[in-house]
C-alpha atoms as a PDB file:
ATOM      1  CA  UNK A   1     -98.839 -41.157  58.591  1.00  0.00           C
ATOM      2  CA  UNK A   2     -99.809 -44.845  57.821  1.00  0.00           C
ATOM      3  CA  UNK A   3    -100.078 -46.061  54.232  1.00  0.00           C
ATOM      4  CA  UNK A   4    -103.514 -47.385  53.574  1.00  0.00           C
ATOM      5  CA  UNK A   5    -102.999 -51.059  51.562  1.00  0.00           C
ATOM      6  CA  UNK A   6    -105.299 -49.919  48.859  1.00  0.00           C
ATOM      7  CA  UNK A   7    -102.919 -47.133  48.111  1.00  0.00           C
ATOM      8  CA  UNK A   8    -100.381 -49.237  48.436  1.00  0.00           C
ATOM      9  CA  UNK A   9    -101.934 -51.337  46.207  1.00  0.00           C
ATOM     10  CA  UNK A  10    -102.560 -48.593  43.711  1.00  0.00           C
ATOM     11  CA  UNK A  11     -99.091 -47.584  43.898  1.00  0.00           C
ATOM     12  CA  UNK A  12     -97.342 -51.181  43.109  1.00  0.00           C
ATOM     13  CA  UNK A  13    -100.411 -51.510  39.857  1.00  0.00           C
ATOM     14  CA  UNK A  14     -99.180 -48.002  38.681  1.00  0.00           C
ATOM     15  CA  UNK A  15     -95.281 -49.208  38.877  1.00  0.00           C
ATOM     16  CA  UNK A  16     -95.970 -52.555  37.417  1.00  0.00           C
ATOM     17  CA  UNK A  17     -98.051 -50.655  34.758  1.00  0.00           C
ATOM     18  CA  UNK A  18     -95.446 -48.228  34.484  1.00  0.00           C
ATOM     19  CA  UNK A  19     -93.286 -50.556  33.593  1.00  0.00           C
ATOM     20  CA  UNK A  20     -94.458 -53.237  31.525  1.00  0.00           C
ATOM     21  CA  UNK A  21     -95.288 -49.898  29.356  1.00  0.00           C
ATOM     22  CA  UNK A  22     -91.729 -48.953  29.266  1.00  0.00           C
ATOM     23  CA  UNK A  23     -90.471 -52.745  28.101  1.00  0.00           C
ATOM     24  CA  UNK A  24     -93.066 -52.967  25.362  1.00  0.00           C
ATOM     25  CA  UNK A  25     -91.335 -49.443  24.198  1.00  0.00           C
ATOM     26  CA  UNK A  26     -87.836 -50.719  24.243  1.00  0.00           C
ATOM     27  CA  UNK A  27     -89.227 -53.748  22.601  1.00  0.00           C
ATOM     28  CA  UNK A  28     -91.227 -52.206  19.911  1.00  0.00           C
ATOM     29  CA  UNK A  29     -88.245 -50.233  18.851  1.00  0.00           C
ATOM     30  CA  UNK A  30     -86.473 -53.072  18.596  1.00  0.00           C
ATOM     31  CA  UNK A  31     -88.911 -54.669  16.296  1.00  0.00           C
ATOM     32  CA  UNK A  32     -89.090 -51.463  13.919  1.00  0.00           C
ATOM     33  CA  UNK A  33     -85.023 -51.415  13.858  1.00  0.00           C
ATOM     34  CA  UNK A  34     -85.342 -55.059  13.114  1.00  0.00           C
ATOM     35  CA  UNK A  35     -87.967 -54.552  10.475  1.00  0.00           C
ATOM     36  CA  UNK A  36     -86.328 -52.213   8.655  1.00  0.00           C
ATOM     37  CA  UNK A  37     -82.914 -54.065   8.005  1.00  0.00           C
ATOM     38  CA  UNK A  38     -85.042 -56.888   7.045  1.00  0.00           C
ATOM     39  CA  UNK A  39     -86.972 -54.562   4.119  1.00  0.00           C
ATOM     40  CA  UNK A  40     -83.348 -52.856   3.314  1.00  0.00           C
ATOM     41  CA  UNK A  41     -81.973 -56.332   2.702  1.00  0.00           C
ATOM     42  CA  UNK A  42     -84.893 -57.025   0.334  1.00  0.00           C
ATOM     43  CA  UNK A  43     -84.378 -54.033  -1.713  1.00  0.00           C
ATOM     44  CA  UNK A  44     -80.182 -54.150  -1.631  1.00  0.00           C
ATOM     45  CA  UNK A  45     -79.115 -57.672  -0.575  1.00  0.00           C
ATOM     46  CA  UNK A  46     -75.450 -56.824  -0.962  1.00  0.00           C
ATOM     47  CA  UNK A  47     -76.206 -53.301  -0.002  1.00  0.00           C
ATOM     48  CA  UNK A  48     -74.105 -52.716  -2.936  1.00  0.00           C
ATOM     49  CA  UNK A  49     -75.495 -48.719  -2.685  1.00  0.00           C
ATOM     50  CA  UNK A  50     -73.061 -48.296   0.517  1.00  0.00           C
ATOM     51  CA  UNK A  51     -70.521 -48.029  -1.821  1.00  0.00           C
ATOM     52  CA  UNK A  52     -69.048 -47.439  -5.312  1.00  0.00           C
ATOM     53  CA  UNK A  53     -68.237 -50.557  -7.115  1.00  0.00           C
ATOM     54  CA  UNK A  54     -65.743 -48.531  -9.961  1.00  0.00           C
ATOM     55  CA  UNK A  55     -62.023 -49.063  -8.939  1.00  0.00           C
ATOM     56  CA  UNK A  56     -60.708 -46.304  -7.065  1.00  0.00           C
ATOM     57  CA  UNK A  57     -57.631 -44.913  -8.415  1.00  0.00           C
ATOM     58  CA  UNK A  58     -54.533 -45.065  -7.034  1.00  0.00           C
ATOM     59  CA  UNK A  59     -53.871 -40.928  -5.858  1.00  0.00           C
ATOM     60  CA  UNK A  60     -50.564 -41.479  -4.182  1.00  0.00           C
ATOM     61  CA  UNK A  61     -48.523 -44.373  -5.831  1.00  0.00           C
ATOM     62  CA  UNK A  62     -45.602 -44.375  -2.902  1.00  0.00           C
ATOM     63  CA  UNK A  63     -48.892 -45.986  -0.251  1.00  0.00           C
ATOM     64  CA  UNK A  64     -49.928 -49.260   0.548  1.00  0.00           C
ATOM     65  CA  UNK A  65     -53.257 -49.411  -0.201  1.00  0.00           C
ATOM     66  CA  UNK A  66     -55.331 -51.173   2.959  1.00  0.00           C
ATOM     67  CA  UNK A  67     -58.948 -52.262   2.541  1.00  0.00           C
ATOM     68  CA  UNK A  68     -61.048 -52.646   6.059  1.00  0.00           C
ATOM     69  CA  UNK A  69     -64.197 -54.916   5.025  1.00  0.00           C
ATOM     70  CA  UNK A  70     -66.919 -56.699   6.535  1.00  0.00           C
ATOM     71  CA  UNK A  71     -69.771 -55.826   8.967  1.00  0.00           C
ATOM     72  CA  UNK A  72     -70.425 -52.519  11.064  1.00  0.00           C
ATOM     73  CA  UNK A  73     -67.741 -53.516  13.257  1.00  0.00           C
ATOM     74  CA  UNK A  74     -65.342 -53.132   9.787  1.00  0.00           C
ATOM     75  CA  UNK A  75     -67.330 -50.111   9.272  1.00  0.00           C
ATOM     76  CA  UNK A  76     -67.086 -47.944  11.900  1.00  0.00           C
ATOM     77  CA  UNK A  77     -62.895 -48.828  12.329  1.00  0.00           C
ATOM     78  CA  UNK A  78     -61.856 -45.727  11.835  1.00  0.00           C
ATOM     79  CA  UNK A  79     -58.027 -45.811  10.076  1.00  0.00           C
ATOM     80  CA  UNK A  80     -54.942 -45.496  12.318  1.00  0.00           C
ATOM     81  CA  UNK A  81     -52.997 -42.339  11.312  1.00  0.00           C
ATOM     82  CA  UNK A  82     -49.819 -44.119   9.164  1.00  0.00           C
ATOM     83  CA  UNK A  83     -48.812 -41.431   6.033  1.00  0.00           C
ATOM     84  CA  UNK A  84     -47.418 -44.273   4.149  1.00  0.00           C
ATOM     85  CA  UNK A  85     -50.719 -46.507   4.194  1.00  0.00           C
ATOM     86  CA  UNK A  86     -53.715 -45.230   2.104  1.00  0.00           C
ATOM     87  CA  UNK A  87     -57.002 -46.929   3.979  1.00  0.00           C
ATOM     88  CA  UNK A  88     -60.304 -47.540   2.060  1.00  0.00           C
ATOM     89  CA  UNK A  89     -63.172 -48.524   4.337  1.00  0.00           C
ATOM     90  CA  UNK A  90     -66.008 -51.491   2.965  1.00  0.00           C
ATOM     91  CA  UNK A  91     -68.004 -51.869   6.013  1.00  0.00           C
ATOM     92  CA  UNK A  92     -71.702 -52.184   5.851  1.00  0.00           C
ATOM     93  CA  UNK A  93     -73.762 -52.142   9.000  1.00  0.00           C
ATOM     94  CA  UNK A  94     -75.703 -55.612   9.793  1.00  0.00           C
ATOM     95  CA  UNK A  95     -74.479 -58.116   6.846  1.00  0.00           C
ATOM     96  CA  UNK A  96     -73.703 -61.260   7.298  1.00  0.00           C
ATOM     97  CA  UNK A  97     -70.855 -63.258   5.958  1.00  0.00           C
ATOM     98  CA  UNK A  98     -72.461 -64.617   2.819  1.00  0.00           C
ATOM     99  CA  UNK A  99     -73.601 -60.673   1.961  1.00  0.00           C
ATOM    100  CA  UNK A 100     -69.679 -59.939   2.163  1.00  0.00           C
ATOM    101  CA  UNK A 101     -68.932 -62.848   0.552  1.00  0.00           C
ATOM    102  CA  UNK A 102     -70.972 -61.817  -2.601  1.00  0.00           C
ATOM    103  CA  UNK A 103     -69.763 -58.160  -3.005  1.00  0.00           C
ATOM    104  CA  UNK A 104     -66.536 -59.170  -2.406  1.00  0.00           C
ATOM    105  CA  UNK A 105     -65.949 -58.599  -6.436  1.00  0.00           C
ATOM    106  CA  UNK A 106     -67.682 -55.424  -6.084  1.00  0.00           C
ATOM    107  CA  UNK A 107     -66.255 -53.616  -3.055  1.00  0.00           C
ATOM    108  CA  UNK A 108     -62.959 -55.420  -2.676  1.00  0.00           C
ATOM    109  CA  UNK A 109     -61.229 -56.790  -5.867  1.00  0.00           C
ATOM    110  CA  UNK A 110     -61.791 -53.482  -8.134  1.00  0.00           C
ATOM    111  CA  UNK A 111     -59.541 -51.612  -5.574  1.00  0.00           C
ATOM    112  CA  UNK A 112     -56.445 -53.740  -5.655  1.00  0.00           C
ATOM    113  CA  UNK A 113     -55.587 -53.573  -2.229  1.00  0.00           C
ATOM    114  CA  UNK A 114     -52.532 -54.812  -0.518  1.00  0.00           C
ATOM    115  CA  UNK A 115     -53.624 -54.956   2.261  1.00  0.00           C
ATOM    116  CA  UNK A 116     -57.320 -56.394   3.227  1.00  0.00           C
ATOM    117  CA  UNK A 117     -58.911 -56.389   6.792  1.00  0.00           C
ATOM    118  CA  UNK A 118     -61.652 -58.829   7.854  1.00  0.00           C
ATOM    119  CA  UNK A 119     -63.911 -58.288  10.408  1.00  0.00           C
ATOM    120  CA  UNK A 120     -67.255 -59.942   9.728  1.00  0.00           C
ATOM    121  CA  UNK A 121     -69.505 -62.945  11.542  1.00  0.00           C
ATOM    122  CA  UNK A 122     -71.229 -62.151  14.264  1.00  0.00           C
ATOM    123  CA  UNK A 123     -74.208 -61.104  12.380  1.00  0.00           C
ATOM    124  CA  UNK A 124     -74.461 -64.937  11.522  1.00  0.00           C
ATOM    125  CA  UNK A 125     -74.138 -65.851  15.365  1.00  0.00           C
ATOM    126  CA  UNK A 126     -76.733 -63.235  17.003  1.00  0.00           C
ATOM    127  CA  UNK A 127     -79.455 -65.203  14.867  1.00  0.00           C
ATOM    128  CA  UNK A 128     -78.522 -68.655  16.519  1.00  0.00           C
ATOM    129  CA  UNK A 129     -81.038 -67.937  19.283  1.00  0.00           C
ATOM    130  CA  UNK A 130     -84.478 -67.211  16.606  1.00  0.00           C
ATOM    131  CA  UNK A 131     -82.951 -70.707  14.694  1.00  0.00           C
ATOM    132  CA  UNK A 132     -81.762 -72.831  17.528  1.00  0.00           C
ATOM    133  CA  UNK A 133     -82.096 -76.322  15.414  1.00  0.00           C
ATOM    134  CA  UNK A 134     -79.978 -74.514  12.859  1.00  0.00           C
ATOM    135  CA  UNK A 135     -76.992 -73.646  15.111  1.00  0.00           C
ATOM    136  CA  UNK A 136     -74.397 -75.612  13.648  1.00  0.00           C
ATOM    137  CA  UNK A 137     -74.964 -75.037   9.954  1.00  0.00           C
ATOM    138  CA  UNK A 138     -75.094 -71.606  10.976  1.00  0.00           C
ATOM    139  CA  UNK A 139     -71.263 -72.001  12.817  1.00  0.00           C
ATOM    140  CA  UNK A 140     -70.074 -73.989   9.532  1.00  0.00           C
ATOM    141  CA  UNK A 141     -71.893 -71.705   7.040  1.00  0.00           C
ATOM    142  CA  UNK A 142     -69.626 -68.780   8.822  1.00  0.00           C
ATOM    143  CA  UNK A 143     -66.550 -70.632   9.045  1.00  0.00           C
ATOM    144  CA  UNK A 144     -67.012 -71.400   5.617  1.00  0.00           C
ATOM    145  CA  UNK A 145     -67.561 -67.859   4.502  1.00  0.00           C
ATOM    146  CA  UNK A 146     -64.610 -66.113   6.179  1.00  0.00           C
ATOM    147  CA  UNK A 147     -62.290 -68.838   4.533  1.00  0.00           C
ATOM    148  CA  UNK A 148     -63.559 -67.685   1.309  1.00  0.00           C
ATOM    149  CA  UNK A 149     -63.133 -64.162   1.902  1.00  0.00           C
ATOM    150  CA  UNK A 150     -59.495 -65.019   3.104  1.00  0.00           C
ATOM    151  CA  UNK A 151     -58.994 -67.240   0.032  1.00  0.00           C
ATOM    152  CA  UNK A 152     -60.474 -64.398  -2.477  1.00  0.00           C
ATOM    153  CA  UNK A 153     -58.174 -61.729  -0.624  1.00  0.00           C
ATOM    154  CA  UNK A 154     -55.302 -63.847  -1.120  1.00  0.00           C
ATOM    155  CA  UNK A 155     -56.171 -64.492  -4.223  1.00  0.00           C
ATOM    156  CA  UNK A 156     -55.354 -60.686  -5.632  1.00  0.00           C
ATOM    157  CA  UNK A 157     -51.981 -60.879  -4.317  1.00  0.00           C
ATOM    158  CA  UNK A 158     -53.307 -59.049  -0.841  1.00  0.00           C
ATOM    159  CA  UNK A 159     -51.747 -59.663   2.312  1.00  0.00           C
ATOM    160  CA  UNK A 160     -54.819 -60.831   4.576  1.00  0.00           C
ATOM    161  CA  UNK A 161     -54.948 -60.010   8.332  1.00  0.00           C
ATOM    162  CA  UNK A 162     -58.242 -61.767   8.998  1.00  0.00           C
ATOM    163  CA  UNK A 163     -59.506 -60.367  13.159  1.00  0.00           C
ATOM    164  CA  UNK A 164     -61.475 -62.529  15.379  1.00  0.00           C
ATOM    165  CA  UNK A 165     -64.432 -61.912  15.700  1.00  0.00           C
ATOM    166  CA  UNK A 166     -64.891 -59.123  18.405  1.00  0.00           C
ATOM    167  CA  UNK A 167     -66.525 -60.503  21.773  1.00  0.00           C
ATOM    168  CA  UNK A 168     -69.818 -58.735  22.705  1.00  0.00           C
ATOM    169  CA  UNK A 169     -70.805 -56.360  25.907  1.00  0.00           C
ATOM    170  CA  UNK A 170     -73.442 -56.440  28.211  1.00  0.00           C
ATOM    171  CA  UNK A 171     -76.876 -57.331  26.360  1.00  0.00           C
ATOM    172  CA  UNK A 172     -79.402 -54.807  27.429  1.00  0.00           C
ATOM    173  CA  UNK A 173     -83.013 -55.339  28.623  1.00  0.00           C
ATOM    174  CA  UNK A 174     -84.845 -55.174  25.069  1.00  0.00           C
ATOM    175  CA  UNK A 175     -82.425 -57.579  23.430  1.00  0.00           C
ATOM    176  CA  UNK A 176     -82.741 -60.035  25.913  1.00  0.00           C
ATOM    177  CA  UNK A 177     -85.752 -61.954  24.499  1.00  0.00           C
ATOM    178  CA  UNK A 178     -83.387 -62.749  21.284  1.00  0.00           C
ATOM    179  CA  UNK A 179     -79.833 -63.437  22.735  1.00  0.00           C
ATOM    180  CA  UNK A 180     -78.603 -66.181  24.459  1.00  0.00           C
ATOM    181  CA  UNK A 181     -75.421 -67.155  25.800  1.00  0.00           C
ATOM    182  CA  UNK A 182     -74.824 -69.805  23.219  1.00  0.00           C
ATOM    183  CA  UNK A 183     -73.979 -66.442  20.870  1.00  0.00           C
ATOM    184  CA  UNK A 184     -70.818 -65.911  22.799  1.00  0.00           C
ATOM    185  CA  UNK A 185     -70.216 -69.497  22.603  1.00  0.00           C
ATOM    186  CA  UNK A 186     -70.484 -69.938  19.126  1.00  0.00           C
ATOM    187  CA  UNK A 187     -67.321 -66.669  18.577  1.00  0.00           C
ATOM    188  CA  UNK A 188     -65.216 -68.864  20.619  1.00  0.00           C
ATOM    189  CA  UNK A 189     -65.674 -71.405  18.389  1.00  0.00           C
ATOM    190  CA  UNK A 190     -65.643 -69.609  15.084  1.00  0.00           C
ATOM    191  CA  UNK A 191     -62.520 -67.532  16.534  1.00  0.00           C
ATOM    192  CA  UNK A 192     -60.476 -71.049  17.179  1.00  0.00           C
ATOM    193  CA  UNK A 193     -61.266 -71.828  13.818  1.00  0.00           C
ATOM    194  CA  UNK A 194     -60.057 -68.422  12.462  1.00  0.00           C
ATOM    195  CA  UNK A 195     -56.699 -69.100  14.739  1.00  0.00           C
ATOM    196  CA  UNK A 196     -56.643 -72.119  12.129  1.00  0.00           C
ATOM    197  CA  UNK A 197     -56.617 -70.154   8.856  1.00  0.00           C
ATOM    198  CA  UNK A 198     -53.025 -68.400   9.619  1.00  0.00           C
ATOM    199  CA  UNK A 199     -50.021 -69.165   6.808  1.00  0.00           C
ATOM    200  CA  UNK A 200     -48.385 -67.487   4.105  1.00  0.00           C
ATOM    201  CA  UNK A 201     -49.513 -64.268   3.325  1.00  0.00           C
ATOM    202  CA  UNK A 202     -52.775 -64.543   6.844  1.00  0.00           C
ATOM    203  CA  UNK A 203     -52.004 -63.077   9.793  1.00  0.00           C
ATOM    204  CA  UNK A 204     -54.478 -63.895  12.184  1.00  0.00           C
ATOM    205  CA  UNK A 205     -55.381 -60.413  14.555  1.00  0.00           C
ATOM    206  CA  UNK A 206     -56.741 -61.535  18.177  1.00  0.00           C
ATOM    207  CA  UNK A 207     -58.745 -59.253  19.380  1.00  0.00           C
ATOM    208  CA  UNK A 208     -60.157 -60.840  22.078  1.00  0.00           C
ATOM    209  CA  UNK A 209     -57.175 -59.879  24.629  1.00  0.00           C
ATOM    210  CA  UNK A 210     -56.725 -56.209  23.401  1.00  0.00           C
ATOM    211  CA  UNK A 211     -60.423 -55.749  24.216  1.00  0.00           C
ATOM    212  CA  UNK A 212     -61.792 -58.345  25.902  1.00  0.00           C
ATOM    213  CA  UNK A 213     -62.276 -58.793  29.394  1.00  0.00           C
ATOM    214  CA  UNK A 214     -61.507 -62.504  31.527  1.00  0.00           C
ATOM    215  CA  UNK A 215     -65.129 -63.370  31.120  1.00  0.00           C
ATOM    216  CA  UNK A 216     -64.904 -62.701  27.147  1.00  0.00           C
ATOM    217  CA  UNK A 217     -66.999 -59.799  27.027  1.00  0.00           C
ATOM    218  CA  UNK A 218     -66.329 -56.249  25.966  1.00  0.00           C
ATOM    219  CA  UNK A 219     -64.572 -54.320  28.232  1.00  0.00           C
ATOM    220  CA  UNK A 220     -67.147 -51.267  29.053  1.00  0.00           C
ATOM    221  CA  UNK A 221     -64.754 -48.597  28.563  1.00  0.00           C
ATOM    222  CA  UNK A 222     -64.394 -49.888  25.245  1.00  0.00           C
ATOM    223  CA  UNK A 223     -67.918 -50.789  24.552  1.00  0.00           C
ATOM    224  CA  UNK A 224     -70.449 -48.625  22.655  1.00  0.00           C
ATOM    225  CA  UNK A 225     -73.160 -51.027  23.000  1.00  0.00           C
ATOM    226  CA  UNK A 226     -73.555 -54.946  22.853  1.00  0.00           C
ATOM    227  CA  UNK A 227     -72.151 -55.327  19.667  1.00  0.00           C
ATOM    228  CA  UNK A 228     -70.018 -51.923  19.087  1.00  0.00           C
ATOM    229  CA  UNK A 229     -67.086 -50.594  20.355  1.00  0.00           C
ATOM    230  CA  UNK A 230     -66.713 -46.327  20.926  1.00  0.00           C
ATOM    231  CA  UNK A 231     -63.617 -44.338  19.905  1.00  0.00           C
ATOM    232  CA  UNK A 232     -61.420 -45.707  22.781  1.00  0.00           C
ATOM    233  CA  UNK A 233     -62.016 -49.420  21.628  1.00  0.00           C
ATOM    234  CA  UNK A 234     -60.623 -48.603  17.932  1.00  0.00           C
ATOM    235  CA  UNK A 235     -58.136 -46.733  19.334  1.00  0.00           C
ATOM    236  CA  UNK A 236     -56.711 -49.294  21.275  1.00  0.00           C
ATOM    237  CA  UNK A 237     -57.061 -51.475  18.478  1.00  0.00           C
ATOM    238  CA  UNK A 238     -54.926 -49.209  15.997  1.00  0.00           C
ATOM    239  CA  UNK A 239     -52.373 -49.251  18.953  1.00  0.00           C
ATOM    240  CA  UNK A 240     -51.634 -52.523  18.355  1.00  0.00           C
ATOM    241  CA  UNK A 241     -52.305 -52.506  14.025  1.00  0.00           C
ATOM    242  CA  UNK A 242     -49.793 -49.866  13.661  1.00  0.00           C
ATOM    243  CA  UNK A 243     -47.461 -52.320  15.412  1.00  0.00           C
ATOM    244  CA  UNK A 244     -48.469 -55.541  13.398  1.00  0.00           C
ATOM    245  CA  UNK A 245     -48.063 -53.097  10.257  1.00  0.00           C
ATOM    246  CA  UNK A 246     -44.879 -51.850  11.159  1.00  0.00           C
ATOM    247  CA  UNK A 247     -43.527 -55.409  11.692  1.00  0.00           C
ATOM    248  CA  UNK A 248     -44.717 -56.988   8.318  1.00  0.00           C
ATOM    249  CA  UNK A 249     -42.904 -53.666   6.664  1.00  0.00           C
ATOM    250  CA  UNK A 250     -40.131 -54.576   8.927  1.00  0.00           C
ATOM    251  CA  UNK A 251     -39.830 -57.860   7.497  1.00  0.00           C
ATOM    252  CA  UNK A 252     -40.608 -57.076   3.806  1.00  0.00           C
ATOM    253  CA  UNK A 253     -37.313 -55.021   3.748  1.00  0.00           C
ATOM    254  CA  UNK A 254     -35.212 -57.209   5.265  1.00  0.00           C
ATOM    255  CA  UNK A 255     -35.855 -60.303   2.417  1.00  0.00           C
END
């Protein structure tokens, strides 16, 4: 039976309809997510609630106490299974590098660590597309920050393995209106200045070929979303901590 055009018609409104519904969904949930980190910032700039900011006593005196810190990417690592390490996670979901910078004295230095983990920046480079004319202070501002955080972990007597920062995955429809490719760009460039920051005491931890794929993006079975890795990312990550781990104690007992 032949289609009539003005059903046809009808039909391609209602998808079109349909649709641009849909988007303005995805996007308005964006907006609310957005809009509420921006309010939580305002109330906790440091988010300094996320965590205690009393030193942490020491339970079992024979481990080497490790400190993961940085963004959500820090806090959602969840600690490889070594008895002789004791890991203390200071992640906080969305902050920046300047928010880790400042409750660095609060979250990091009253624990005494030994060990401290960096993983923080890329909440500085997703804004580069809403302040394009700012792109390169942004790049310096970060570059600038993680040296500092290196510098202050180094500066309580911590070994420092300082990661690059993870790549990103596939940016889905909602987030397209505030990403652009320059994002990726800009980790390349942050990352090569990271390589930069290795000496005595900072081991620099590439990520990028553990989980990255030839185009520099997340590989999907490791990818949670855009900016998050699942389970099998960490995993595969802790593969290859336990062995950087192992080698440092390797080398500390034969000096």
């Amino acid at each position: 039976m032949a289609v009539s055009k003005p059903t046809i018609l009808s039909i391609a409104l209602l998808l079109v309809l349909g649709s641009s519904i849909f988007l303005n969904i995805l996007l308005l949930g964006r907006a609310k997510q957005y809009y509420r980190e921006l309010n939580q910032t305002r109330l906790d700039p440091l988010g300094l609630t996320n965590h205690p900011i009393n030193a942490q006593p020491v339970t079992n005196t024979k481990q080497t106490r490790v400190v993961f810190f940085g963004d959500s990417r820090a806090a959602s690592w969840t600690s490889p299974n070594l008895g002789e390490y004791e890991f203390i996670n200071r992640g906080i979901a969305s902050q920046t590098s300047v928010q880790a910078i400042e409750r660095f004295a609060y979250h990091v230095s009253s624990l005494k660590p030994k060990i401290v983990i960096i993983q923080v920046g890329v909440n500085d480079l997703k804004t580069i597309p809403l302040f394009p004319e700012s792109r390169n202070a942004i790049v310096a501002n970060c570059q600038a920050n993680i040296k500092r955080i290196v510098e202050e972990s180094k500066n309580l007597g911590a070994v420092v393995i300082v990661t690059t920062i993870f790549p990103v995955g596939e940016v889905p429809l909602e987030r397209k209106p505030f990403w652009s490719d320059d994002i990726s760009l800009a980790i390349k460039e942050v990352n090569t200045y990271i390589a930069t920051l290795a000496g005595d005491k900072i081991i620099v931890f590439d990520t990028f070929p553990i989980i990255g794929d030839s185009q520099g993006m997340i590989l999907p079975k490791y990818r949670s979303d855009e900016l998050h890795l699942n389970g099998q990312g960490y995993e595969i990550l802790n593969q290859n901590l336990s062995q950087l781990l192992n080698t440092m104690e390797q080398k500390k007992v034969q000096k």
